[in-house]
C-alpha atoms as a PDB file:
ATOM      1  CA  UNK A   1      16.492 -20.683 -18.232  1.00  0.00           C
ATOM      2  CA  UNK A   2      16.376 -18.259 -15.384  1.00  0.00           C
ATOM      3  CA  UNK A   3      14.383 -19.666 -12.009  1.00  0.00           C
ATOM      4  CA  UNK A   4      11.741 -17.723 -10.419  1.00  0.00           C
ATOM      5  CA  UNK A   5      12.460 -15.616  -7.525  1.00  0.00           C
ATOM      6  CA  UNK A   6      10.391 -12.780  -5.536  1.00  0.00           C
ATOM      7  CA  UNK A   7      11.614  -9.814  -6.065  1.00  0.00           C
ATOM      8  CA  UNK A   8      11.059  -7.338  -2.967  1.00  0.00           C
ATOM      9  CA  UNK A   9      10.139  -4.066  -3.663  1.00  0.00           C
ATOM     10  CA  UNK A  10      10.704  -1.320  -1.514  1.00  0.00           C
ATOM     11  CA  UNK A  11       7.733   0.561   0.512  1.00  0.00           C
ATOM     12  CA  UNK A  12       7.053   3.921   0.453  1.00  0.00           C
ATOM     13  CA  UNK A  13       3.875   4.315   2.266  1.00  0.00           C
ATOM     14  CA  UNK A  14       0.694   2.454   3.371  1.00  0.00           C
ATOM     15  CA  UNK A  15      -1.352   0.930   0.547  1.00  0.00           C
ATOM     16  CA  UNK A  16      -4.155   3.391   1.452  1.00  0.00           C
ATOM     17  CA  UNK A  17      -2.186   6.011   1.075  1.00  0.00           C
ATOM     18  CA  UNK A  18      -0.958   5.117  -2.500  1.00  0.00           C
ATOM     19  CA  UNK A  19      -4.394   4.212  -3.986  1.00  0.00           C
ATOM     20  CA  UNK A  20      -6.140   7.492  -2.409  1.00  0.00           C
ATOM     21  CA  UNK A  21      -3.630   9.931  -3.755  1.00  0.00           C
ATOM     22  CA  UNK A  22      -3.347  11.125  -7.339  1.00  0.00           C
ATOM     23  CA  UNK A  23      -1.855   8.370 -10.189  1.00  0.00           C
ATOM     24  CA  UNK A  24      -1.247   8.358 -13.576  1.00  0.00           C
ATOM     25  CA  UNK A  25      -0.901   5.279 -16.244  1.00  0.00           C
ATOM     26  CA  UNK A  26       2.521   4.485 -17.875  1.00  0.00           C
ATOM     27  CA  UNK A  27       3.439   2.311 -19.519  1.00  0.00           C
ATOM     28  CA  UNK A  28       5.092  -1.236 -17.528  1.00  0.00           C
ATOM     29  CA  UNK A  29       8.554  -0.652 -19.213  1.00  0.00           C
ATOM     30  CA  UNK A  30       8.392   3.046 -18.061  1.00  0.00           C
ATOM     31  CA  UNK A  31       7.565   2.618 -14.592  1.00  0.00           C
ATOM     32  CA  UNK A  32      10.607   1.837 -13.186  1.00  0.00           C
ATOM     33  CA  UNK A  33      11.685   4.162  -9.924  1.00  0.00           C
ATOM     34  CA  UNK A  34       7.627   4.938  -9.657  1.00  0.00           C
ATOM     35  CA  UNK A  35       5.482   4.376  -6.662  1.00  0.00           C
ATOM     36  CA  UNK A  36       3.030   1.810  -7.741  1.00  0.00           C
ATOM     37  CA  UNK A  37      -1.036   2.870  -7.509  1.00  0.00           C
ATOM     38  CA  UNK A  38      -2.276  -0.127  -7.660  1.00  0.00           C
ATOM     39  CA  UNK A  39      -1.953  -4.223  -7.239  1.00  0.00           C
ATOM     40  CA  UNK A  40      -0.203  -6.811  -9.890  1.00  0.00           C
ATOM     41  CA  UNK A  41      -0.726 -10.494  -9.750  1.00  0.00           C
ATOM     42  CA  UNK A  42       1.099 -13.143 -11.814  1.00  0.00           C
ATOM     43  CA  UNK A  43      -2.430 -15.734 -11.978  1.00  0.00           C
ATOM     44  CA  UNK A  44      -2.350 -18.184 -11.272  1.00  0.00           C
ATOM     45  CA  UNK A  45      -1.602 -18.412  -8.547  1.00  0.00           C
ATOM     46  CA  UNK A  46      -2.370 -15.126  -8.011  1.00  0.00           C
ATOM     47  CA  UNK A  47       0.476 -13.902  -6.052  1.00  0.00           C
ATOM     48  CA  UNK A  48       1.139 -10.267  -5.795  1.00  0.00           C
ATOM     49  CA  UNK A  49       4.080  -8.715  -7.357  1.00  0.00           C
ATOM     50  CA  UNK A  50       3.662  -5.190  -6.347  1.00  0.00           C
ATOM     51  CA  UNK A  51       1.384  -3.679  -3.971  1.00  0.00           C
ATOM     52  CA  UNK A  52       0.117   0.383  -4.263  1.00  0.00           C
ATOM     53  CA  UNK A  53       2.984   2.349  -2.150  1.00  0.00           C
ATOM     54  CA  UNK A  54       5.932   0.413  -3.456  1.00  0.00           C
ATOM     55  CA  UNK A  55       8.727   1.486  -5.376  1.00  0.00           C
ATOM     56  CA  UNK A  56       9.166  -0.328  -9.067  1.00  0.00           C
ATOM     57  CA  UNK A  57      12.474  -1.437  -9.412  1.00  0.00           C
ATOM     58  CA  UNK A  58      14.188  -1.611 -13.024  1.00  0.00           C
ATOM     59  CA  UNK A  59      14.837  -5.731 -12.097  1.00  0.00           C
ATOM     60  CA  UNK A  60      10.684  -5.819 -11.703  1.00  0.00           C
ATOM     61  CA  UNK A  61       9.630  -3.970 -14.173  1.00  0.00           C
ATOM     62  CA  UNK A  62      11.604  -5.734 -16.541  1.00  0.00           C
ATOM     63  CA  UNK A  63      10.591  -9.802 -15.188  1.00  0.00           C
ATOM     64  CA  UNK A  64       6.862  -8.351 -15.610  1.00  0.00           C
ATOM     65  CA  UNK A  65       7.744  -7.237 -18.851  1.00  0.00           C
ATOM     66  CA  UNK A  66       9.612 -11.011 -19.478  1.00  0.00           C
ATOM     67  CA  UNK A  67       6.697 -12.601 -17.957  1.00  0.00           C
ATOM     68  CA  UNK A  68       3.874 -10.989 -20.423  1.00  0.00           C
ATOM     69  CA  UNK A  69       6.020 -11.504 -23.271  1.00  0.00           C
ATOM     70  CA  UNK A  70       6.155 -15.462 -22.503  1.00  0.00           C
ATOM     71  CA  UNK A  71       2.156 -15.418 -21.946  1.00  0.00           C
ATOM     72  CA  UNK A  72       1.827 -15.560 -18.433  1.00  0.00           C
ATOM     73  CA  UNK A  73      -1.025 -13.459 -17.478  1.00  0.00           C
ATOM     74  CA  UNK A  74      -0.821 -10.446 -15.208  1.00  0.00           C
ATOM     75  CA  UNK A  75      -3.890  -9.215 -13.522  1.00  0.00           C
ATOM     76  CA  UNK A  76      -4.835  -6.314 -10.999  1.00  0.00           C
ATOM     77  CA  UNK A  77      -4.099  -3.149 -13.266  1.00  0.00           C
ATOM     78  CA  UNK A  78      -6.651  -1.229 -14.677  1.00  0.00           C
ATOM     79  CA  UNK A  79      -5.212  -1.818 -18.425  1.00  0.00           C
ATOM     80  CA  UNK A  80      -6.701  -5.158 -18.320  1.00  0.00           C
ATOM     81  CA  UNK A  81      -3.352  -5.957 -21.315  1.00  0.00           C
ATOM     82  CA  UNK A  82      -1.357  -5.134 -18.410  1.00  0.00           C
ATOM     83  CA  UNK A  83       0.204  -2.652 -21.150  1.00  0.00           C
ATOM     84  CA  UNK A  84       0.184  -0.105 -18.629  1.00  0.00           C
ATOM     85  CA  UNK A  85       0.201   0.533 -14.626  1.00  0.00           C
ATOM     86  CA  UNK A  86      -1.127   3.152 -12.436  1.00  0.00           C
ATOM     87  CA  UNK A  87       1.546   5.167  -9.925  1.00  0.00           C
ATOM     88  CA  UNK A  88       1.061   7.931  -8.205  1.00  0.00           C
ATOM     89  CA  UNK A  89       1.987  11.268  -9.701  1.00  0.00           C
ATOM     90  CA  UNK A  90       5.240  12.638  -8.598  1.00  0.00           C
ATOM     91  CA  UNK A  91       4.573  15.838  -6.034  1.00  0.00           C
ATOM     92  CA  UNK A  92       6.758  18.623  -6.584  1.00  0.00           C
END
């Protein structure tokens, strides 16, 4: 099978910044190219994934999506299923 690696996301702004301004819940396989709101954990151990301000890549979004399927548990959304994920609401 495939090993484990971290996937970096790309930042976008401060974590303060993310989870003060409007967001929205989508679901994980739609939130690819959107600014995460909020924190997700792979537990244990507990390490984060994704932190509010960064950008969801499709190659994330899709090994969270791999990882839930297989039963590992992801924590940190508000959708305590981690069926969906907040971002931030695109400013026109």
């Amino acid at each position: 099978g495939k090993s484990a690696r971290m996937i970096r996301p790309e930042s976008v702004c401060t974590i303060s910044e993310a989870m003060d301004g409007g967001s929205e819940p989508v679901l994980l396989e739609e939130s690819a190219g959107r600014i995460s709101a909020e924190f997700v954990y792979l537990y244990p151990p507990g390490i984060p994934l994704i932190a509010p301000g960064e950008r969801v890549t499709d190659e994330l979004a899709g090994q969270l999506l791999e990882w839930r399927s297989r039963g590992y548990e992801l924590q940190g959304t508000a959708d305590y299923a981690c069926r969906k994920t907040r971002v931030w609401v695109d400013r026109k």
